[in-house]
Protein backbone atom coordinates (compact mmCIF):
# COMPACT_ATOMS: atom_id res chain seq x y z
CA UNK A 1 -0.84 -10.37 35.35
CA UNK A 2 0.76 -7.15 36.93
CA UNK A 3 2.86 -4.92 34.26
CA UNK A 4 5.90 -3.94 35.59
CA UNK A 5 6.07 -0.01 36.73
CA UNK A 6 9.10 2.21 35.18
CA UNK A 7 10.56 4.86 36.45
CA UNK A 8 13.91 6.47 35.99
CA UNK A 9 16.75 6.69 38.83
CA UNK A 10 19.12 9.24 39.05
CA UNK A 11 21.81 8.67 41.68
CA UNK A 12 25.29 8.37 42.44
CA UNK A 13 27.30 6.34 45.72
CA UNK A 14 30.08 7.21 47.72
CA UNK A 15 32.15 5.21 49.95
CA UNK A 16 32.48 6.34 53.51
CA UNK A 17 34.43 5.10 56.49
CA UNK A 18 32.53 3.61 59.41
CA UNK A 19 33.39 6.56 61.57
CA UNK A 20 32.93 9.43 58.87
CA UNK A 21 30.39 11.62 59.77
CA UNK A 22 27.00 12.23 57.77
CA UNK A 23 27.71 15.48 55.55
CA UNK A 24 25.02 18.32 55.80
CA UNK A 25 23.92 19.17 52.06
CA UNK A 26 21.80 22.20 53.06
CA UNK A 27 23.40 25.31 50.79
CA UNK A 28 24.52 22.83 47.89
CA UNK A 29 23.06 23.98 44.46
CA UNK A 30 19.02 24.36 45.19
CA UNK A 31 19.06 22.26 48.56
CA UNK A 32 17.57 24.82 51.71
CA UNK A 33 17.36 21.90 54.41
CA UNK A 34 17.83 18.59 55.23
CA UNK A 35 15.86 16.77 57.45
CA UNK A 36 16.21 13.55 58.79
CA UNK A 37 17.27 10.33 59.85
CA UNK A 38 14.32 8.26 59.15
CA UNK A 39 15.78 4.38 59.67
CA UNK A 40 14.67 1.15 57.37
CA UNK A 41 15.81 -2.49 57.51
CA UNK A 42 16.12 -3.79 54.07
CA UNK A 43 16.52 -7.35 53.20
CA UNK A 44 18.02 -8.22 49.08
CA UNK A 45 18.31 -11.17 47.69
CA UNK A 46 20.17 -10.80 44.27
CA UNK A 47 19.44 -12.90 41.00
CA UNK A 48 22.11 -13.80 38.24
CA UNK A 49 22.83 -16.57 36.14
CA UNK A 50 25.32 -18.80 37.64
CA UNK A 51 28.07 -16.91 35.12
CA UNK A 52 26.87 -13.68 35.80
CA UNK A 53 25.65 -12.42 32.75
CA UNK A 54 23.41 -9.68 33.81
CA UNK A 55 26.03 -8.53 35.97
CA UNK A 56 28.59 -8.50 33.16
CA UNK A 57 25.88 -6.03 31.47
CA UNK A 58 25.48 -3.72 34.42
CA UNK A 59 21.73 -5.37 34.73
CA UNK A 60 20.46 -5.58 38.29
CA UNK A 61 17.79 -7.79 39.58
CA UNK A 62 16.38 -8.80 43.01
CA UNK A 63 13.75 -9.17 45.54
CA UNK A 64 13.58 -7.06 48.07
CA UNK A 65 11.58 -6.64 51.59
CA UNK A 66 11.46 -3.77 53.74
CA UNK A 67 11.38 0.19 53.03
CA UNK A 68 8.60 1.87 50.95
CA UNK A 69 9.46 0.22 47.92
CA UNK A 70 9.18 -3.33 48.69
CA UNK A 71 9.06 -6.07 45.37
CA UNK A 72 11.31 -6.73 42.90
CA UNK A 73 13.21 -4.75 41.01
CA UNK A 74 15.16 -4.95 37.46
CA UNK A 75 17.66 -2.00 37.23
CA UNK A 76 18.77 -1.15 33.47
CA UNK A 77 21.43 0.79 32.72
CA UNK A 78 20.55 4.01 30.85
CA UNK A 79 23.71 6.13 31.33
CA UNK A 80 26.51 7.05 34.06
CA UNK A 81 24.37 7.76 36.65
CA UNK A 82 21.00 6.77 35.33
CA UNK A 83 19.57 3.53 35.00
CA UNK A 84 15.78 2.87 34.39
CA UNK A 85 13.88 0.68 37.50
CA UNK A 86 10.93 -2.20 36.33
CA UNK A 87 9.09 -2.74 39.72
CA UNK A 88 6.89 -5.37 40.24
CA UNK A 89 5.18 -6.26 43.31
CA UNK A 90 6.42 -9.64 46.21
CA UNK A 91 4.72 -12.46 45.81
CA UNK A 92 3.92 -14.43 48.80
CA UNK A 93 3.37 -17.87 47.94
CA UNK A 94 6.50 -17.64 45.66
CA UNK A 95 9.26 -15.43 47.59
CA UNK A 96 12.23 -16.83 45.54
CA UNK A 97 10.83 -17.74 41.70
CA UNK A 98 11.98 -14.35 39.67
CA UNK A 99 8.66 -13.54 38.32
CA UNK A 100 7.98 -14.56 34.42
CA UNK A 101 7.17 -10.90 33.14
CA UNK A 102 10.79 -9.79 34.42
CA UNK A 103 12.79 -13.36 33.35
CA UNK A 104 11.68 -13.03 29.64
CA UNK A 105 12.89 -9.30 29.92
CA UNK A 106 16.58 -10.42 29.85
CA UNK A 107 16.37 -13.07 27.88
CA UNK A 108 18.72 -11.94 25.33
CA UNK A 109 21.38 -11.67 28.13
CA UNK A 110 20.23 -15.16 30.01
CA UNK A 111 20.36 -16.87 26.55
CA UNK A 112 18.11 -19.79 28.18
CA UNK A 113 20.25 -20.25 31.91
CA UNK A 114 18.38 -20.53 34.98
CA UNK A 115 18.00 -17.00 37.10
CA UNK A 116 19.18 -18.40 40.68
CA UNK A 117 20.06 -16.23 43.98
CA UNK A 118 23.89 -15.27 43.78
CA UNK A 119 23.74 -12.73 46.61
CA UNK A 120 22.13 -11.48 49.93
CA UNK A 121 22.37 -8.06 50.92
CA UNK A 122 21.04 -6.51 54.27
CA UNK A 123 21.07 -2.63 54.88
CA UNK A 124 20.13 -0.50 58.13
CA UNK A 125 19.09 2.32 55.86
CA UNK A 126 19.18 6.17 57.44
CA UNK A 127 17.45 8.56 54.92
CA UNK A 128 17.33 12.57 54.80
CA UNK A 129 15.19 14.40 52.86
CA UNK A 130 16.98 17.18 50.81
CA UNK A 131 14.59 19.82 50.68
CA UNK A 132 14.46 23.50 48.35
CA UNK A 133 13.44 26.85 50.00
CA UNK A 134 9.57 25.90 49.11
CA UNK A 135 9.93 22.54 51.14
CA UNK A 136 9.70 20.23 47.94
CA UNK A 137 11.52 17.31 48.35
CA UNK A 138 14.55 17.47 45.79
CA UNK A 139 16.39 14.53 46.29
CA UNK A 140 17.32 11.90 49.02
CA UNK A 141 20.51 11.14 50.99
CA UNK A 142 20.79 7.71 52.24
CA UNK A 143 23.41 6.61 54.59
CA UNK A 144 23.67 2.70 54.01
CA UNK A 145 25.29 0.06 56.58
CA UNK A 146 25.62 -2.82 54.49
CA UNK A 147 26.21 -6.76 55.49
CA UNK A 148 26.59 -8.93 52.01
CA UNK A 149 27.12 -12.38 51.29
CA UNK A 150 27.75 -14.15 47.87
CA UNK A 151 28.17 -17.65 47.06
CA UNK A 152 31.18 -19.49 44.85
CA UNK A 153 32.84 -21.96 45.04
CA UNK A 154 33.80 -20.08 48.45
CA UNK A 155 31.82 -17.83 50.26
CA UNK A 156 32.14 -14.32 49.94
CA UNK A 157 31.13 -11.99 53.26
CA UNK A 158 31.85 -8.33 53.72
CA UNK A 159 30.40 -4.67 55.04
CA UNK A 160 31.28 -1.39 54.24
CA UNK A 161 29.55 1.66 54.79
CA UNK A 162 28.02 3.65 51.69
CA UNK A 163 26.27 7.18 50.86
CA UNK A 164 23.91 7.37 48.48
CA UNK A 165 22.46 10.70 47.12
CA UNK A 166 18.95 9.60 44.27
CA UNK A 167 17.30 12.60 42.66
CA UNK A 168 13.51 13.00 42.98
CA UNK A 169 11.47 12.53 39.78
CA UNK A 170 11.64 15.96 38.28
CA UNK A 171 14.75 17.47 39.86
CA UNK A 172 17.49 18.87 37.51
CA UNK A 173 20.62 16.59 36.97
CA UNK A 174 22.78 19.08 37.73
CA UNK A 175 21.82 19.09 40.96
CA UNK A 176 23.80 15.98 41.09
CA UNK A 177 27.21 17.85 40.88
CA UNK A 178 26.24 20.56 43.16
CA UNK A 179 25.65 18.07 45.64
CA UNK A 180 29.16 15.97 44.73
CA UNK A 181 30.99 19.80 44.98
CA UNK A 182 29.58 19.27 48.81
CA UNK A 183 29.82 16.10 49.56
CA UNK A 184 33.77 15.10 48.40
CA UNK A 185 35.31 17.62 50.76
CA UNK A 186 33.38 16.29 54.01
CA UNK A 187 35.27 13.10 53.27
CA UNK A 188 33.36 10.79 51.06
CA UNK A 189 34.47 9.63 48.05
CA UNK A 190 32.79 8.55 44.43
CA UNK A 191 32.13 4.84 45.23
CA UNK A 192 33.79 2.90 41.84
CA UNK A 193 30.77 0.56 42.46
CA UNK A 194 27.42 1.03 40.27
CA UNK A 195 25.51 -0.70 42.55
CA UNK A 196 25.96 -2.37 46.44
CA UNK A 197 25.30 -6.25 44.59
CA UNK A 198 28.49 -5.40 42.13
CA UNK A 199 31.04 -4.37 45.08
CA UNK A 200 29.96 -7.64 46.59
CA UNK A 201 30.60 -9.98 43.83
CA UNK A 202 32.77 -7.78 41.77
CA UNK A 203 36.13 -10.60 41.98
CA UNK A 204 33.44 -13.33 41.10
CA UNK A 205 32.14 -11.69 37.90
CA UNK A 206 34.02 -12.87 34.44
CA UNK A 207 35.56 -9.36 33.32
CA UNK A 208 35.72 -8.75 29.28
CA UNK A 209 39.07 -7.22 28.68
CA UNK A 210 39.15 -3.74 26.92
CA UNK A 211 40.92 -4.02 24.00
CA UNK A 212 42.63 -0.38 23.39
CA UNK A 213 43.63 -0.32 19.42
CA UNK A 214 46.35 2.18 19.76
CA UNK A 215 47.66 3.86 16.62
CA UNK A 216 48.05 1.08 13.97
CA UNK A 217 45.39 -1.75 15.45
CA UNK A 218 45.31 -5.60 14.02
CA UNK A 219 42.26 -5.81 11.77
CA UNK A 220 40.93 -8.45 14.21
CA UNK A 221 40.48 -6.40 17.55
CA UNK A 222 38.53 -3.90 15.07
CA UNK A 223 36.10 -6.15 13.81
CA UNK A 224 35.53 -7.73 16.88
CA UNK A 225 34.80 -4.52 18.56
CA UNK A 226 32.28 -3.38 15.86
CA UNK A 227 30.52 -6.99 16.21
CA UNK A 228 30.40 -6.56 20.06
CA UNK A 229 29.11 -3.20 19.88
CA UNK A 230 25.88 -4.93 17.37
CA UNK A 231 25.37 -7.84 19.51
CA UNK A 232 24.95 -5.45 22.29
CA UNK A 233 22.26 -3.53 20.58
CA UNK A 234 20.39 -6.22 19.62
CA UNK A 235 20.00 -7.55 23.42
CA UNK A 236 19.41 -3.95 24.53
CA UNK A 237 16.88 -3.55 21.91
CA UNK A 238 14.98 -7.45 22.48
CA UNK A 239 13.92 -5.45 26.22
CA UNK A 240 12.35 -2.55 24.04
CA UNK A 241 10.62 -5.05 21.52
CA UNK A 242 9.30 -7.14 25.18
CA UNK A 243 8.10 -3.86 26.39
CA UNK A 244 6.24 -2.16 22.61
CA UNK A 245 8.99 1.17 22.96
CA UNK A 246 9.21 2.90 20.50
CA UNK A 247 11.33 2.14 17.32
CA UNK A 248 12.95 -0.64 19.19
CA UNK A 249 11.60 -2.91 16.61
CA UNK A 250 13.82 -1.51 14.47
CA UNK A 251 17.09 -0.57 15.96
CA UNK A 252 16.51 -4.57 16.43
CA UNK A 253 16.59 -5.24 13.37
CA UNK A 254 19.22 -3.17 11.99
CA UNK A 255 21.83 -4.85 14.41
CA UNK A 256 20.61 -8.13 13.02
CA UNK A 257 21.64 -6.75 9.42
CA UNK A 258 24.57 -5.24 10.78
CA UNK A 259 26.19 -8.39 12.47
CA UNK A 260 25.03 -10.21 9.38
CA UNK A 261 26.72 -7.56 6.85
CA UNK A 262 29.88 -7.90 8.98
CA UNK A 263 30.18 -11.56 8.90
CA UNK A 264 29.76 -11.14 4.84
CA UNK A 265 32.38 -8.00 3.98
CA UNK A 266 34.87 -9.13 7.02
CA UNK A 267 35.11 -13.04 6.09
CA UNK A 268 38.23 -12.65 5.35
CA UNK A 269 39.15 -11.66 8.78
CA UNK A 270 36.90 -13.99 10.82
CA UNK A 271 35.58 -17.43 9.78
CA UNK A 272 32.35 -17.52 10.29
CA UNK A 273 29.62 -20.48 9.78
CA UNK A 274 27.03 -19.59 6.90
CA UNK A 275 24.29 -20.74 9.03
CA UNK A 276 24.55 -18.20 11.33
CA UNK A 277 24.36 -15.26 9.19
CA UNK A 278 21.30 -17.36 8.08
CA UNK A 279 19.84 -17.34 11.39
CA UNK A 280 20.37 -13.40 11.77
CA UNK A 281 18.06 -12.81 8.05
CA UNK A 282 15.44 -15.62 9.93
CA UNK A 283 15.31 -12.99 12.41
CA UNK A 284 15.26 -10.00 11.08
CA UNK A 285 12.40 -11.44 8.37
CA UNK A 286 10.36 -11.68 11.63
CA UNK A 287 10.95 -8.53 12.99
CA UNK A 288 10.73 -7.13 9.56
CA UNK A 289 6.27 -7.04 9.35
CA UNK A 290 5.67 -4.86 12.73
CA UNK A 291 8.31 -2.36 11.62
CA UNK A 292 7.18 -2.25 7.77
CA UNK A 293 3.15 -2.20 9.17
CA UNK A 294 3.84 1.12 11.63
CA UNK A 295 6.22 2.47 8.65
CA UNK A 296 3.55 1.95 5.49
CA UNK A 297 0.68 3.41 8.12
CA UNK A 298 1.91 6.51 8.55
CA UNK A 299 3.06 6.93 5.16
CA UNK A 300 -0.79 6.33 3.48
CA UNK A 301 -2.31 8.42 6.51
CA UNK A 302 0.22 11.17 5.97
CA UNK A 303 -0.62 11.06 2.15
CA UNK A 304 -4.19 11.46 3.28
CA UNK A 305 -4.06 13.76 5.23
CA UNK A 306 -2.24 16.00 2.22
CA UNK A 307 -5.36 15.24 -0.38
CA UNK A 308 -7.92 18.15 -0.27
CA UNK A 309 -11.34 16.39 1.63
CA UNK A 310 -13.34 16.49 -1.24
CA UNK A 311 -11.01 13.64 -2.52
CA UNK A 312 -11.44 11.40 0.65
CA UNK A 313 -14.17 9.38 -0.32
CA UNK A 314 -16.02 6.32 1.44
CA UNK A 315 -14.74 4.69 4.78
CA UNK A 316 -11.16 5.41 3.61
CA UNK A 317 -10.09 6.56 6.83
CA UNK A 318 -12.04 3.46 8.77
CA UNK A 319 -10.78 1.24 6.75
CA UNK A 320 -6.97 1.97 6.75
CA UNK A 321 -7.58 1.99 10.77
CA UNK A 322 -9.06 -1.55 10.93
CA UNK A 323 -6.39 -2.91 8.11
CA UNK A 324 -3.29 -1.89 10.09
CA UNK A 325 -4.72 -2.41 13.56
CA UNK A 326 -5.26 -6.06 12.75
CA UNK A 327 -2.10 -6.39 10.11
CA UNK A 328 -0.13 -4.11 12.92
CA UNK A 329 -1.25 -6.61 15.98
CA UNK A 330 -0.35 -9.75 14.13
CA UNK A 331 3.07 -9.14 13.36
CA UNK A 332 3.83 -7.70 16.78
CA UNK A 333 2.76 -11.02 17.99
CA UNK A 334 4.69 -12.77 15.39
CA UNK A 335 8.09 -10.54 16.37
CA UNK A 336 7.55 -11.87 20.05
CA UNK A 337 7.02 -15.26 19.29
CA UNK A 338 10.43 -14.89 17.82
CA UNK A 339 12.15 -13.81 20.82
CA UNK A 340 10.86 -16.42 22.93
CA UNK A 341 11.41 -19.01 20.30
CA UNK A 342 13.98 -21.61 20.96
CA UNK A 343 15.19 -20.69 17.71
CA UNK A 344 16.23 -17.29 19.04
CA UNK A 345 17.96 -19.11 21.61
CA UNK A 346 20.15 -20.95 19.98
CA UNK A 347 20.96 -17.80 18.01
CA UNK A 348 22.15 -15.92 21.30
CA UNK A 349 24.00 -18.64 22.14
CA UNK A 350 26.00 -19.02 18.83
CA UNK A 351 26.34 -15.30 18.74
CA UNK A 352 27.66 -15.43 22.57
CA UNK A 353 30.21 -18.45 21.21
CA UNK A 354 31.52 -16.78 18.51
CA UNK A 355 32.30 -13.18 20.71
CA UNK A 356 34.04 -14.97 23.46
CA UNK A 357 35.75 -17.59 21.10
CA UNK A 358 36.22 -15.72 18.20
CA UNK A 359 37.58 -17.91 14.50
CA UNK A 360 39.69 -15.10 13.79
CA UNK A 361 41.95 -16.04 10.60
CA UNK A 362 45.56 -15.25 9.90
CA UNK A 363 44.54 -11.69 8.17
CA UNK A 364 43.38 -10.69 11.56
CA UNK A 365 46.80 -9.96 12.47
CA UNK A 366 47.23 -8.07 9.79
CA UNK A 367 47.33 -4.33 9.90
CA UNK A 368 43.53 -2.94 9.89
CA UNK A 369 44.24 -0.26 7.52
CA UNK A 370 45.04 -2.20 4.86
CA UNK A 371 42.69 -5.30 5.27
CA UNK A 372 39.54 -3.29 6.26
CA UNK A 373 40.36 -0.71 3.21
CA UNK A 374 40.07 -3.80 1.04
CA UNK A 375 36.79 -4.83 2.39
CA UNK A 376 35.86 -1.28 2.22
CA UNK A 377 36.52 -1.42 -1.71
CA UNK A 378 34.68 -5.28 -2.15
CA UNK A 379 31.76 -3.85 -0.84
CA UNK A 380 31.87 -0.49 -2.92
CA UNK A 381 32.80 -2.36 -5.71
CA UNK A 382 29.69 -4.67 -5.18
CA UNK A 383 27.68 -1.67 -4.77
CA UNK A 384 28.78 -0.21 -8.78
CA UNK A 385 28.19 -3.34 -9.81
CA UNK A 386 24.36 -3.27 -8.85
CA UNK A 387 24.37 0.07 -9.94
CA UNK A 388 25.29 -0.90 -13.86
CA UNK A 389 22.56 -3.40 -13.57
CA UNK A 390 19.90 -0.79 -13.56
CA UNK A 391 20.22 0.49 -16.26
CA UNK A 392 18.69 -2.15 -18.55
CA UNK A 393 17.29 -4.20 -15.84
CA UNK A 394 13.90 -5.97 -17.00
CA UNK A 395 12.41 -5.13 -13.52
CA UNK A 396 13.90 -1.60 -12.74
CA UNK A 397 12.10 -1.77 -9.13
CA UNK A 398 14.05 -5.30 -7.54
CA UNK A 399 17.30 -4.13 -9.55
CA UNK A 400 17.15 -0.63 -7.62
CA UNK A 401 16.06 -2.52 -4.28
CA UNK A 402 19.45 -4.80 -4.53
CA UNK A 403 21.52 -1.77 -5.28
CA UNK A 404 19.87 -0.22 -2.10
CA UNK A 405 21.11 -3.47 -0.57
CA UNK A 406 24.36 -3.19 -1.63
CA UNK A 407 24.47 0.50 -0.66
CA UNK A 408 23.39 -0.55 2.85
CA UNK A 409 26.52 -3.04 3.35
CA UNK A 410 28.84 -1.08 2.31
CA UNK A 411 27.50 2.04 4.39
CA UNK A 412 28.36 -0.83 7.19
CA UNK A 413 31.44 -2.23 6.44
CA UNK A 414 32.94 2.05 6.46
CA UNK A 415 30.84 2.23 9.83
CA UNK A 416 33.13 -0.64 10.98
CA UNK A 417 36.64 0.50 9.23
CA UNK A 418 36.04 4.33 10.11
CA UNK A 419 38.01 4.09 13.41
CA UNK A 420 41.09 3.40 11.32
CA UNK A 421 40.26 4.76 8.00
CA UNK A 422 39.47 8.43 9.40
CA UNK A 423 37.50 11.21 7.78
CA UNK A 424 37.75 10.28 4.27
CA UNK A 425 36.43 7.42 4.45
CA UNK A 426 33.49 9.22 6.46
CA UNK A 427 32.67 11.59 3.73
CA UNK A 428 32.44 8.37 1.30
CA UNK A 429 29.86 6.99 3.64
CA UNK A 430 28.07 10.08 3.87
CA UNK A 431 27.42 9.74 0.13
CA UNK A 432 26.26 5.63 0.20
CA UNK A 433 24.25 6.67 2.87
CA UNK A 434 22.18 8.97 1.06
CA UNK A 435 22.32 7.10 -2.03
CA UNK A 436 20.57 4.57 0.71
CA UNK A 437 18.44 6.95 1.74
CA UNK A 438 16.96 7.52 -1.84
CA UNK A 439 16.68 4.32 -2.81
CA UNK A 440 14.97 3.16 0.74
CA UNK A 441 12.37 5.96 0.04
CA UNK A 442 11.62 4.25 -3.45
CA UNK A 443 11.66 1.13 -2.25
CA UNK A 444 8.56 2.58 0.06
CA UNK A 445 6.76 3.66 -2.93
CA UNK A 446 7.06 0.20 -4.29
CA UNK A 447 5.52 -1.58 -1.18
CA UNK A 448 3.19 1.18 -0.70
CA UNK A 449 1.77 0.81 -4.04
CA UNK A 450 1.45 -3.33 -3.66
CA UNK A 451 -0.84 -2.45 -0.10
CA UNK A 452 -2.83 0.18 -1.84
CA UNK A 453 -3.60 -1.85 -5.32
CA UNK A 454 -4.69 -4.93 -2.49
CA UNK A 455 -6.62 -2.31 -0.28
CA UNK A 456 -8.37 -0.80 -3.33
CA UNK A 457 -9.62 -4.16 -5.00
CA UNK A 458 -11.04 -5.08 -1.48
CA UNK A 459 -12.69 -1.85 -1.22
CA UNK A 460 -14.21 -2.60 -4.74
CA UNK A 461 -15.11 -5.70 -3.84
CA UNK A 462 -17.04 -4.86 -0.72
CA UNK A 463 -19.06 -2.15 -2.69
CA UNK A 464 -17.04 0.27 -1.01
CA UNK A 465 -15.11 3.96 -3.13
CA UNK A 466 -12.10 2.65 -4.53
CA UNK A 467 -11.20 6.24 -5.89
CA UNK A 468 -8.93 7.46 -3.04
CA UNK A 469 -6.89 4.51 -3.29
CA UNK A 470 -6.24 4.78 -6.78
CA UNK A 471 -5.35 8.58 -6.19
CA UNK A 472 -3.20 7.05 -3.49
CA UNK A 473 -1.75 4.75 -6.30
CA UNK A 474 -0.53 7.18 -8.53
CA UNK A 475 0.59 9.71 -6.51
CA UNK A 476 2.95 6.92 -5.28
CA UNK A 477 3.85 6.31 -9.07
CA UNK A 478 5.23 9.88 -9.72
CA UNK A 479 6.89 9.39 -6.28
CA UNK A 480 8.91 6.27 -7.20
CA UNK A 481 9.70 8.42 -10.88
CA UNK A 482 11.20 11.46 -8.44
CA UNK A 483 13.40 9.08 -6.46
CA UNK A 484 14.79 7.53 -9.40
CA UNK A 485 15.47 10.82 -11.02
CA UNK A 486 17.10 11.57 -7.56
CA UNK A 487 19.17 8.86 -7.33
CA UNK A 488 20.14 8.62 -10.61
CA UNK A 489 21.62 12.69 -10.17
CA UNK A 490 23.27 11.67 -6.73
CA UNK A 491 25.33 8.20 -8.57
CA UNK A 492 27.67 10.63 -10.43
CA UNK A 493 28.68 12.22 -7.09
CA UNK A 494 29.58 9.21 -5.79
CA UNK A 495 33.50 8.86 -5.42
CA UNK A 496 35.74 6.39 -5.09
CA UNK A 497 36.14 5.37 -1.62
């Protein structure tokens, strides 16, 4: 099965009239010459949900013929004028079924809903190669003559006339607004359009209205902005778990704990079902073993790496390469599973419910400073609690783990409350967080210590040197005594929020 190709596209459109004339770019920023028209007939049939919900995300996803780049493409937004293209090759004996490998790619956005064609695009493409003084090809400028339709409930036709100016691989960005300096005075203007399939169905797409908080904001619109902002990095992260990017395991997970904290510390503000801050810990516990694997490997490789050689003894080093290989591989396969899990589904689709439908209760009208500031103070107060209970906790290592725990949620609940709380509030949550921070790092010892006792007795068992581990062992001991000393001089420091 073919694995998409990336690559990054950096462009920008502008809207010309059907008369305008093409503007010559040669003298603007790096560009020497400009050669050209070379014509192409391109053919685009779009895919969307019938709700357009890769549309609402600024995802764009088709099947093109024609041109030199000929297949299907999924666009994905990476900034203003960036967005990063998956390309995948046309398949002839299915022209119109969106290929699997690109479906399960946007799952998190598709929520389970059938990808079917919700626009047709065709463009008599002139292109003009945008050249430096050496003759390398900087960038291309594309004059497009488009014909679109959409379907409704009642057809949608138009053409217009676009520019299009996309950067070579390579070429500096700023190249970009040399070439706008040039291009806005020959008459074209910045197209408000990111892409042609958006200015065709743009009235047909559901639009989210912006909520603008203004100077003393319900606590409601608040919280609701924070938990869109989470469920948005979740879905934008599920693509980068699909695709084995880095760390998007775990920018996963910590929207999963974020939504989840927010449901907890803001109950009071929106009435949210139990079971669904359930379903958010089900899915973080499976995301949870590929991030802790990658985490605890380079953690016992970086520890020995720092022993002098003569203390490296046996297969150490093979060892600790087959172990996480195989532990690393299962629980990547086990995070996936998730995703595509009906499971996860329903979870989207509850999360989806409760954003556009949100049980917002009669606090949520009330003024965000005062009802986030007392969620704010829960959470802190939560966090001193766990704090006491250290000190003649039976099992010092789970009582400093919960207090890390409770350190984490409130760290949260400021993230949320710091648009109306201010700076204050900020230098609180500086604190928590490296109180956090601390205890996280003994909480590594902890686990680290568990893998190496397990790693050493099956070394021993196997007739294998068991010595490095133990070394391993207790230099992880005197760790875990350094972080407690830590933390415990950073808790006096600690103000009131």
């Amino acid at each position: 099965m073919a694995t998409p190709v990336s690559q990054l596209e950096r462009e920008r459109k502008y809207d010309l009239g059907a008369g305008g004339q093409v503007p010559i770019l040669a003298g603007a920023g790096a560009v020497a010459s400009q050669e050209g028209p070379v014509e192409q007939l391109l053919d685009a049939t779009y895919f969307d949900t019938g709700d357009y919900r890769l549309a609402r995300a600024g995802i764009t996803l088709r099947r093109r013929t024609g041109g030199d780049d000929a297949g299907w493409h999924l666009k994905l937004p990476v900034s203003a004028d960036t967005r990063e293209e998956l390309h995948l090759p046309l398949r002839p004996n299915k022209p119109s079924k969106v290929p699997g490998r690109l479906a399960r790619l946007v799952t998190a956005y598709t929520a389970g809903s059938r990808l079917v064609p919700i626009a047709h695009l065709k463009t008599d493409r002139f292109s003009y190669r945008l050249a430096d003084a050496d003759g390398h090809v900087l960038a291309t400028l594309t004059d497009d003559h488009v014909t679109g339709e959409a379907g409704g409930a009642v057809a949608h036709i138009d053409s217009w006339r676009e520019l299009e100016v996309e950067l070579e691989a390579g070429t500096e960005p700023r190249l970009l607004d040399d070439l706008d300096r040039a291009l806005v005075p020959s008459g074209a203007s910045a197209s408000k359009y990111p892409s042609k399939m958006r200015r065709l169905v743009g009235d047909l797409v559901p639009r989210r209205k912006s909520v603008k908080l203004g100077k003393k904001p319900a606590a409601g619109p608040v919280v609701l902005g924070y938990l869109r902002e989470q469920f948005d990095h979740l879905r934008r992260n599920d693509i980068g778990v699909r695709r084995d990017t880095d760390d998007a395991i775990h920018q996963m997970r910590v929207a999963c704990r974020r939504l989840r904290s927010a449901f907890r510390s803001f109950d009071r503000v929106i009435d949210v079902p139990a079971s669904l801050s359930a379903e958010l810990k089900w899915l973080a516990g499976e995301l949870a073993p590929a991030r802790d694997t990658e985490v605890m490997a380079a953690t016992i490789n970086k520890q020995l790496d720092a022993l002098p050689p003569e203390f490296v003894l046996g297969r150490v080093r093979q060892l600790l390469v087959r172990h996480f290989s195989r532990e690393g591989e299962e629980a990547r396969t086990r995070a996936v599973e998730a995703l595509n899990s009906k499971r996860y589904l329903a979870l989207l689709s509850s999360l989806d419910d409760v954003l556009a439908a949100p049980p917002l209760t009669k606090r949520a009208r009330r003024p965000a400073r005062k009802e986030l500031r007392a969620a704010v103070r829960k959470a802190a107060s939560k966090l001193a609690r766990a704090e006491a209970a250290t000190h003649d906790a039976a099992d010092l290592d789970t009582a400093l783990h919960e207090t890390r725990k409770k350190a984490k949620r409130a760290r949260y609940a400021a993230d949320a409350a710091r648009p109306v709380l201010g700076k204050k509030l900020g230098k609180w949550r500086k604190k928590v967080k490296a109180v956090q921070g601390t205890l996280g790092e003994h909480q590594d010892t902890v686990v680290t210590r568990e893998t190496l006792y397990r790693l050493g007795i099956g070394a021993f068992r196997d007739g294998d040197n068991a010595f490095t581990y133990g070394l391993l062992h207790a230099h992880n001991t005197e760790l875990a005594h350094a972080k407690q000393h830590a933390f415990r001089t950073q808790w006096p420091t600690l103000p009131k929020p």
